[in-house]
Protein backbone atom coordinates (compact mmCIF):
# COMPACT_ATOMS: atom_id res chain seq x y z
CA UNK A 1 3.80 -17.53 7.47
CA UNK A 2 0.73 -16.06 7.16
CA UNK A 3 0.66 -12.62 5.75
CA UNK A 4 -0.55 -9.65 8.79
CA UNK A 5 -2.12 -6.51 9.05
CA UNK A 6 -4.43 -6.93 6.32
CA UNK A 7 -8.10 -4.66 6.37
CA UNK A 8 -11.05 -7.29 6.61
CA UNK A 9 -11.85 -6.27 3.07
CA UNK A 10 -9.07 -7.93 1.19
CA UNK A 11 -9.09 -10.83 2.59
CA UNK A 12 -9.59 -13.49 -0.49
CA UNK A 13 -10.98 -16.97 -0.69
CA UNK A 14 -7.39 -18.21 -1.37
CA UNK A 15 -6.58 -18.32 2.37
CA UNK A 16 -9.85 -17.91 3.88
CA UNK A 17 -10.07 -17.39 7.83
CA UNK A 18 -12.71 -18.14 10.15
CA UNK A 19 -14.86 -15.32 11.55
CA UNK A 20 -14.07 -14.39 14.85
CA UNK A 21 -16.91 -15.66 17.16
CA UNK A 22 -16.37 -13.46 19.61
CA UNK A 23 -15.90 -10.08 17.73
CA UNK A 24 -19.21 -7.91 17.95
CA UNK A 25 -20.43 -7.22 14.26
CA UNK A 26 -18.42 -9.68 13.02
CA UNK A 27 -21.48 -10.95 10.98
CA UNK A 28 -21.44 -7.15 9.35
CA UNK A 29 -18.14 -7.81 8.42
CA UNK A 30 -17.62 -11.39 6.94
CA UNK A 31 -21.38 -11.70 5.84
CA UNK A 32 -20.92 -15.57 6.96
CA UNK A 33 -18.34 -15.70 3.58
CA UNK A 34 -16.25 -18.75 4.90
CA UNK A 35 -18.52 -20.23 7.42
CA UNK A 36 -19.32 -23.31 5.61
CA UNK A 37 -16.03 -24.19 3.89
CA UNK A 38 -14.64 -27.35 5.58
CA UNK A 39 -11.02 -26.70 6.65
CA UNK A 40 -8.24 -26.49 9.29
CA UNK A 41 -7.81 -22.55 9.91
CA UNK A 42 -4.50 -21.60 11.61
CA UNK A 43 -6.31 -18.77 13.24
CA UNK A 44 -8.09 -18.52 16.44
CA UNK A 45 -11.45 -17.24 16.14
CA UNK A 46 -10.64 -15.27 19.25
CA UNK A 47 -10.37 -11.35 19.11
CA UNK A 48 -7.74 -10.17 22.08
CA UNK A 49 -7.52 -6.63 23.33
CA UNK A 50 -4.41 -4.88 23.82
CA UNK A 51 -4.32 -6.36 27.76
CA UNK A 52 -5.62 -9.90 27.09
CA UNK A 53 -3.00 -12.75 27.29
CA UNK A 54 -1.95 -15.29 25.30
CA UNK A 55 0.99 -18.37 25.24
CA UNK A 56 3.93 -18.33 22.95
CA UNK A 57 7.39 -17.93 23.19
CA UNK A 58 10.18 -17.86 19.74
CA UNK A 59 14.02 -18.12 20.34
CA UNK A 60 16.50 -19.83 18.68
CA UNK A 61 16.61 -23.03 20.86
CA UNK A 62 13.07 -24.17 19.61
CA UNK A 63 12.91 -26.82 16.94
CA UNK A 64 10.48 -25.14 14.51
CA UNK A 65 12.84 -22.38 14.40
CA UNK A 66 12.85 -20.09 10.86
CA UNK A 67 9.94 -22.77 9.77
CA UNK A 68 7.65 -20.01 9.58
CA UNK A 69 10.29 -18.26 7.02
CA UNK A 70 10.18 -21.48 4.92
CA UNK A 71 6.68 -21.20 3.86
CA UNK A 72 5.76 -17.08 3.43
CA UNK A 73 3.13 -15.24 1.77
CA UNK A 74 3.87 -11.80 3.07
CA UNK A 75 2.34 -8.46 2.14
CA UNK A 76 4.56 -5.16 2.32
CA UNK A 77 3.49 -1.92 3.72
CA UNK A 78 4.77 1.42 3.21
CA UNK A 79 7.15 1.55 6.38
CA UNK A 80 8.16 -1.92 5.53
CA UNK A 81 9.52 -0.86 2.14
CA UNK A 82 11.18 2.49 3.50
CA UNK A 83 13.00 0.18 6.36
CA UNK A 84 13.85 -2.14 4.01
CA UNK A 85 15.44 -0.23 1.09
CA UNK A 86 17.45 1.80 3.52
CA UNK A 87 18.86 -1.59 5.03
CA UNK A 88 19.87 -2.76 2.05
CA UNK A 89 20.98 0.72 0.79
CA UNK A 90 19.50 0.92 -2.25
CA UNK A 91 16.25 3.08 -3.48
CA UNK A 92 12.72 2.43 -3.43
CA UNK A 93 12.67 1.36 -7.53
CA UNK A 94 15.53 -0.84 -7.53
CA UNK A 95 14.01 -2.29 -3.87
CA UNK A 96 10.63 -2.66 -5.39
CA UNK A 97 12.14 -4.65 -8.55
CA UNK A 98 14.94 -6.86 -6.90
CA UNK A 99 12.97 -8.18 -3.57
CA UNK A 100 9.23 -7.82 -4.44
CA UNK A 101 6.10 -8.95 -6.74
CA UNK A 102 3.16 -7.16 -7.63
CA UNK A 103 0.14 -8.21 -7.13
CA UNK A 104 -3.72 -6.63 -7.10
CA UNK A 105 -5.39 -5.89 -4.46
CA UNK A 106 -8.80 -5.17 -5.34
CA UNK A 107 -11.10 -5.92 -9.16
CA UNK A 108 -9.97 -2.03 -9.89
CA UNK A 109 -6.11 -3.29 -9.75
CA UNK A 110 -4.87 -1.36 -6.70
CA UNK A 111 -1.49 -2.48 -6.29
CA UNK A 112 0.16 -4.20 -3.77
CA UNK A 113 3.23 -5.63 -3.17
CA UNK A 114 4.52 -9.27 -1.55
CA UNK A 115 7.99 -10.11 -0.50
CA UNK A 116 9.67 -12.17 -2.91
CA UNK A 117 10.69 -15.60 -2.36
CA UNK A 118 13.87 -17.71 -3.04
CA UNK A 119 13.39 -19.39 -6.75
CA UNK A 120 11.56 -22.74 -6.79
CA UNK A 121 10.99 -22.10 -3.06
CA UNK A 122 8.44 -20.50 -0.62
CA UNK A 123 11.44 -19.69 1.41
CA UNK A 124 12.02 -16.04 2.26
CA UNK A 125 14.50 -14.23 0.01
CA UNK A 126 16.29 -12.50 3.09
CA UNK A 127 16.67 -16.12 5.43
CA UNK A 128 20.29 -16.75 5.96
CA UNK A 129 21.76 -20.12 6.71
CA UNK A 130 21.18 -19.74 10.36
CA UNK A 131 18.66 -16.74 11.11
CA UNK A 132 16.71 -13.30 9.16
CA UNK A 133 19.48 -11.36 7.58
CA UNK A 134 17.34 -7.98 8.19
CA UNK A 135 16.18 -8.75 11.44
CA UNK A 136 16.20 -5.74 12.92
CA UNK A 137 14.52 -3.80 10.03
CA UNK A 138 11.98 -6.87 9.45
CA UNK A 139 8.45 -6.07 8.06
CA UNK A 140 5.05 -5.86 9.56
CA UNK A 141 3.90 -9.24 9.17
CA UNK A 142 7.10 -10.53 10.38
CA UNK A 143 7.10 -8.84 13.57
CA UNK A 144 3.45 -9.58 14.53
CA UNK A 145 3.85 -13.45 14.04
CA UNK A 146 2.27 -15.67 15.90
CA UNK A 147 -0.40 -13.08 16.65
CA UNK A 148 -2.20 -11.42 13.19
CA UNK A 149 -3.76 -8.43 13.65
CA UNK A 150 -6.49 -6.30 11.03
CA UNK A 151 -8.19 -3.11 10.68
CA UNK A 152 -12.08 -3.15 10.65
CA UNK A 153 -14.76 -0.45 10.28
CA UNK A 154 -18.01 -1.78 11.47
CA UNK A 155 -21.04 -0.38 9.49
CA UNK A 156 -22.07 2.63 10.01
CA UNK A 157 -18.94 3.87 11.93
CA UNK A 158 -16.18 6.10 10.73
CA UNK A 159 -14.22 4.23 13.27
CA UNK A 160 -11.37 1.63 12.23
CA UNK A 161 -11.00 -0.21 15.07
CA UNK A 162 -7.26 -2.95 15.58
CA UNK A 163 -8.24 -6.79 16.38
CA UNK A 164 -5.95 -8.93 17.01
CA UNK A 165 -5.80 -13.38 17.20
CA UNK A 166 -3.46 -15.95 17.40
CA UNK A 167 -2.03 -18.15 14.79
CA UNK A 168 -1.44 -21.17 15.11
CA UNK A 169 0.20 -23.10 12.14
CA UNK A 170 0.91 -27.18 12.63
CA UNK A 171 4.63 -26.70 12.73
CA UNK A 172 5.14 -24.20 15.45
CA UNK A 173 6.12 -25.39 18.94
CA UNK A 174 6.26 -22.23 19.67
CA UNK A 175 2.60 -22.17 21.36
CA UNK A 176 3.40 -25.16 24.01
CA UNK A 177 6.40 -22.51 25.18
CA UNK A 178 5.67 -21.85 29.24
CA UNK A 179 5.27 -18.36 28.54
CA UNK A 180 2.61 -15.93 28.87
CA UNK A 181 2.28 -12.50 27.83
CA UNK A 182 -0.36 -9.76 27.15
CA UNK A 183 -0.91 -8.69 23.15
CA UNK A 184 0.30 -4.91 24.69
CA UNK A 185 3.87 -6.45 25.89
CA UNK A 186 4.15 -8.88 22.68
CA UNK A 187 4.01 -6.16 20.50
CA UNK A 188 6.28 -3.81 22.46
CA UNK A 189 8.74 -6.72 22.59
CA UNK A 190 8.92 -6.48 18.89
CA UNK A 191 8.71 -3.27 17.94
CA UNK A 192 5.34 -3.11 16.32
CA UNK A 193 3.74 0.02 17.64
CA UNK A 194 6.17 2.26 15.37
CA UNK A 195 5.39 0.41 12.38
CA UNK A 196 1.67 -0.02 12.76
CA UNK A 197 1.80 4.46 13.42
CA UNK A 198 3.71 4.60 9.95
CA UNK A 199 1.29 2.31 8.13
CA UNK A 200 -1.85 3.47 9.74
CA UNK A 201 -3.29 6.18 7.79
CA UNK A 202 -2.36 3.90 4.63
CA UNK A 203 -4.57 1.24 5.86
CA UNK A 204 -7.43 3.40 6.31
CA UNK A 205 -7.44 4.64 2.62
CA UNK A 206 -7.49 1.18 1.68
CA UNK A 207 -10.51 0.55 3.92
CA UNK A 208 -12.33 3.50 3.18
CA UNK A 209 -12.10 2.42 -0.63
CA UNK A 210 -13.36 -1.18 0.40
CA UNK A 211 -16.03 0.40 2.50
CA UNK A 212 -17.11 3.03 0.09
CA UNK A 213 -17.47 0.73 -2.75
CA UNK A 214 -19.69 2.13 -5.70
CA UNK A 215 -19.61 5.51 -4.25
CA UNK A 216 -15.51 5.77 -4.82
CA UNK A 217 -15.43 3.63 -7.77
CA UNK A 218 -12.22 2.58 -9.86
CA UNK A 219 -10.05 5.11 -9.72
CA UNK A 220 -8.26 6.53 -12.57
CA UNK A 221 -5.07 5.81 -14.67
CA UNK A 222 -3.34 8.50 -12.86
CA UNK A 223 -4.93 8.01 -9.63
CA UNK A 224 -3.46 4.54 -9.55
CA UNK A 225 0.15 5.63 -10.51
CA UNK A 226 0.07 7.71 -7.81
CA UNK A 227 -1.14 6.29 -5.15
CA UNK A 228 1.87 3.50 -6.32
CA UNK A 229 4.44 6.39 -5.71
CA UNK A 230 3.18 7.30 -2.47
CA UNK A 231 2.74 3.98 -1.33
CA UNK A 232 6.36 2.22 -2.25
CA UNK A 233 8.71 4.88 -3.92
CA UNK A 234 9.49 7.71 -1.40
CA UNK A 235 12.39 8.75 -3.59
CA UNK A 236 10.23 9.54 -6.50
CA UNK A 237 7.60 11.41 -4.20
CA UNK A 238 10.27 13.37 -2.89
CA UNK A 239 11.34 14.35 -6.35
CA UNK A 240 7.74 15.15 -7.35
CA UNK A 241 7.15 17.35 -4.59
CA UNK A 242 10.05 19.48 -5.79
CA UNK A 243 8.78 19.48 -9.38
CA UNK A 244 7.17 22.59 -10.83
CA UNK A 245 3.20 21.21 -11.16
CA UNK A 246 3.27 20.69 -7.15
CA UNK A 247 5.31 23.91 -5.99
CA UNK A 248 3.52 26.29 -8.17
CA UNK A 249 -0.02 24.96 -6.52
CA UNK A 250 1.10 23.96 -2.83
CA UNK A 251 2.02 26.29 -0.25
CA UNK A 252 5.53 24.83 0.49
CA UNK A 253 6.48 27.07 3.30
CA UNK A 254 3.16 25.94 5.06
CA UNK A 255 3.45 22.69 4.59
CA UNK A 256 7.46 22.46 5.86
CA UNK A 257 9.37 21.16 2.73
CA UNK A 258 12.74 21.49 4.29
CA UNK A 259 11.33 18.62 6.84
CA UNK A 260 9.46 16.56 3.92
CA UNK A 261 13.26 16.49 2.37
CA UNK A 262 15.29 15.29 5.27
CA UNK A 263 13.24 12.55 7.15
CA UNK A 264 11.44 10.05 5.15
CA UNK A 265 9.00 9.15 8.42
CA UNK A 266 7.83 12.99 7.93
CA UNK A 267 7.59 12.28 4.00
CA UNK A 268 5.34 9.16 4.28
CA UNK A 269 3.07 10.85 6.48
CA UNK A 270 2.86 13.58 3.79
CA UNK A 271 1.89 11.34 1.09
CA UNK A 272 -0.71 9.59 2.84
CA UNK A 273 -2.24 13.30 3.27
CA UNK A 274 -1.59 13.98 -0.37
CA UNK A 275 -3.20 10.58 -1.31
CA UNK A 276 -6.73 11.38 0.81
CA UNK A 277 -6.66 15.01 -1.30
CA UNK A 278 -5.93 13.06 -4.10
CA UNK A 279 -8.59 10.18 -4.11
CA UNK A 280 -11.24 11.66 -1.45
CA UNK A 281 -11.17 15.39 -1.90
CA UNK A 282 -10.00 15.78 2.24
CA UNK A 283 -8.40 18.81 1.51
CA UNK A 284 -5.39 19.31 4.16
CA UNK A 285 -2.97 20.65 2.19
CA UNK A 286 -2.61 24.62 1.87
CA UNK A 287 -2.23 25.82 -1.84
CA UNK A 288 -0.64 29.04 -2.51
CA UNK A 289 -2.64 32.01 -2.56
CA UNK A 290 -4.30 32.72 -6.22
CA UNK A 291 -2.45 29.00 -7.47
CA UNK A 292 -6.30 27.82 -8.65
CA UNK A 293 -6.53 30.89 -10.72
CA UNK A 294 -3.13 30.60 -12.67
CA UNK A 295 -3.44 26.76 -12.94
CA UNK A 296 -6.70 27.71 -14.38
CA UNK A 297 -5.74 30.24 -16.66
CA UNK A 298 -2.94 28.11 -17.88
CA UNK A 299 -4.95 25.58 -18.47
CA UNK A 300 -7.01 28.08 -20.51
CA UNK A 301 -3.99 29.09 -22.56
CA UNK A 302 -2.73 25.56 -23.19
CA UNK A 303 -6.11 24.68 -24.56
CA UNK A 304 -6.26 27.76 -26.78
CA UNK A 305 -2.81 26.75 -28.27
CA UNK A 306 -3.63 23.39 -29.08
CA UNK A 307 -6.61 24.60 -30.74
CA UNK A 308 -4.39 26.82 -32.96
CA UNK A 309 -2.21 24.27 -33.66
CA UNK A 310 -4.66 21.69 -35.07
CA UNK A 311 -6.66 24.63 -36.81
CA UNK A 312 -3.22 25.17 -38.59
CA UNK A 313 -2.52 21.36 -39.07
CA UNK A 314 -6.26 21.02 -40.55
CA UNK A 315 -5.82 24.14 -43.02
CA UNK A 316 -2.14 23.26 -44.05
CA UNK A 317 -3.29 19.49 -44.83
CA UNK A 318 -6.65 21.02 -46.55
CA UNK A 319 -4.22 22.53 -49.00
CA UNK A 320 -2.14 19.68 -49.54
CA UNK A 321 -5.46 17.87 -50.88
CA UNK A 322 -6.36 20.42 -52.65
CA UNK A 323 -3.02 21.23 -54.70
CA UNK A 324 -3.20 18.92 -58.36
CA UNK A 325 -0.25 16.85 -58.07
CA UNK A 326 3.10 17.10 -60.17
CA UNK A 327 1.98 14.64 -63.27
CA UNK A 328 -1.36 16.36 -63.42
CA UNK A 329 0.01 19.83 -64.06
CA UNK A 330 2.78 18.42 -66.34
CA UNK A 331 0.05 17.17 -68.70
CA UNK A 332 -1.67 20.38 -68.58
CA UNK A 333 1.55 21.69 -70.08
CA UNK A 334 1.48 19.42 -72.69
């Protein structure tokens, strides 16, 4: 299966795709990358709108059926983790550990994550004997299949814009199916819409980074770790937000903790804000009234202490190198 819902930018030349011919700016955007490299691409340089039609039909009569779950290379969102972990009631960690592997998304080592597959295989970890064992809470990529669908921000525009194109991969029969039906009903059909909403504004950091380029630059050791724990661990972001270092800055009446608590929809939405204060300065979320002031002056107070400290480390080990040492005075004596 070919992984879905992937920004333009991260794209790699491991499974390169053909530009679409018929997107405007598509030159802007793939820079003619892959247009000489001699291969069979399973995509359709086509882009479809929301009301343009296409053939393909998937039930469990077909022959090819679960073949695209024998051969994945899937990429996991935010939503897809939060579905996921719930289904198989367990927390985001212990999710992230047992059914996923890490991988880099960019040469400054933002991480992403890929559904892991059987051992020795390239079979999905959750395909039963007959059908998906988490069907109904199935990711992103799985949903969108056989249509694959990216964000792209043409230059000069602050606008991400959704494209969408077929796949077609040599084993599917799925595509001679008599059945046509616009990209709008296809992805109403399988629930897409609500997924795409979740993963949205988590897509768009990632393309603003891509975009940005020198002007972000690699983003710090902390940066990184948490932009990881507001991207795939919702438990540990809820416990941060409760921790002293956020209440004591953030306004937590303003910004409805009660809600953040209770529904983790509410919570992801929260971190993606946090995330854009975080990495790009868009500052969103209140503070407290006179919070930079004490952070400041405790940060004032912590640096005078450890100042004290090694001033009283330096003198106490001066003395030590000064004081003659026990056989030197014992000769003295003598």
């Amino acid at each position: 299966m070919v992984r879905m819902e992937q920004p333009a930018e991260t794209m790699s030349d491991e499974k390169p795709i053909n530009k679409p011919l018929e997107y405007e700016g598509a030159e802007d955007i793939f820079e003619g990358k892959f247009s000489d490299i001699p291969f069979e691409s399973p995509i359709t340089p086509t882009q479809l709108g929301l009301d343009d039609e296409f053939q393909f039909n998937c039930h469990p009569g077909i022959s090819c059926f679960n073949e695209c779950c024998r051969n994945i290379d899937i990429q996991l969102l935010p939503y897809d983790i939060i579905r996921l972990k719930n289904r198989m009631e367990t927390t985001s960690y212990d999710f992230v550990a047992r059914y996923t592997l890490p991988f880099q998304m960019d040469q400054h080592g933002m991480p992403g994550l890929k559904l892991m597959t059987k051992p020795g295989t390239r079979e999905c970890v959750f395909l039963g004997d007959e059908c998906c064992t988490v069907y109904e809470d199935r990711p992103t990529a799985c949903r969108y299949y056989a249509l694959g669908s990216m964000g792209v921000r043409k230059k000069d525009s602050a606008t991400v814009e959704d494209m969408y194109f077929v796949v077609k991969e040599p084993h599917c029969k799925g595509h001679d199916e008599p059945r046509t039906q616009t990209v709008r009903e296809y992805r109403k059909e399988q629930g897409v819409d609500k997924y795409d909403v979740m993963n949205r504004e988590w897509r768009d950091i990632i393309l603003k980074k891509r975009s940005s380029g020198p002007t972000v630059g690699a983003p710090s050791g902390r940066s990184l770790q948490l932009y990881d724990m507001c991207s795939y661990d919702m438990d540990k972001f809820r416990e941060f937000i409760q921790s002293s270092g956020f209440t004591e800055i953030f306004d937590t009446d303003a910004i409805g903790m009660d809600r953040l608590l209770e529904d983790e929809e509410a919570l992801l939405s929260f971190a993606m804000r946090f995330l854009k204060q975080v990495l790009y300065g868009e500052m969103t979320i209140p503070q407290r009234e006179g919070a930079r002031e004490e952070r400041l002056e405790k940060r004032r107070a912590r640096i005078h202490e450890r100042r004290e400290m090694e001033a009283e480390e330096e003198h106490v080990s001066s003395q030590a190198y000064d004081m003659p040492d026990e056989g030197d005075a014992e000769s003295k004596k003598n």
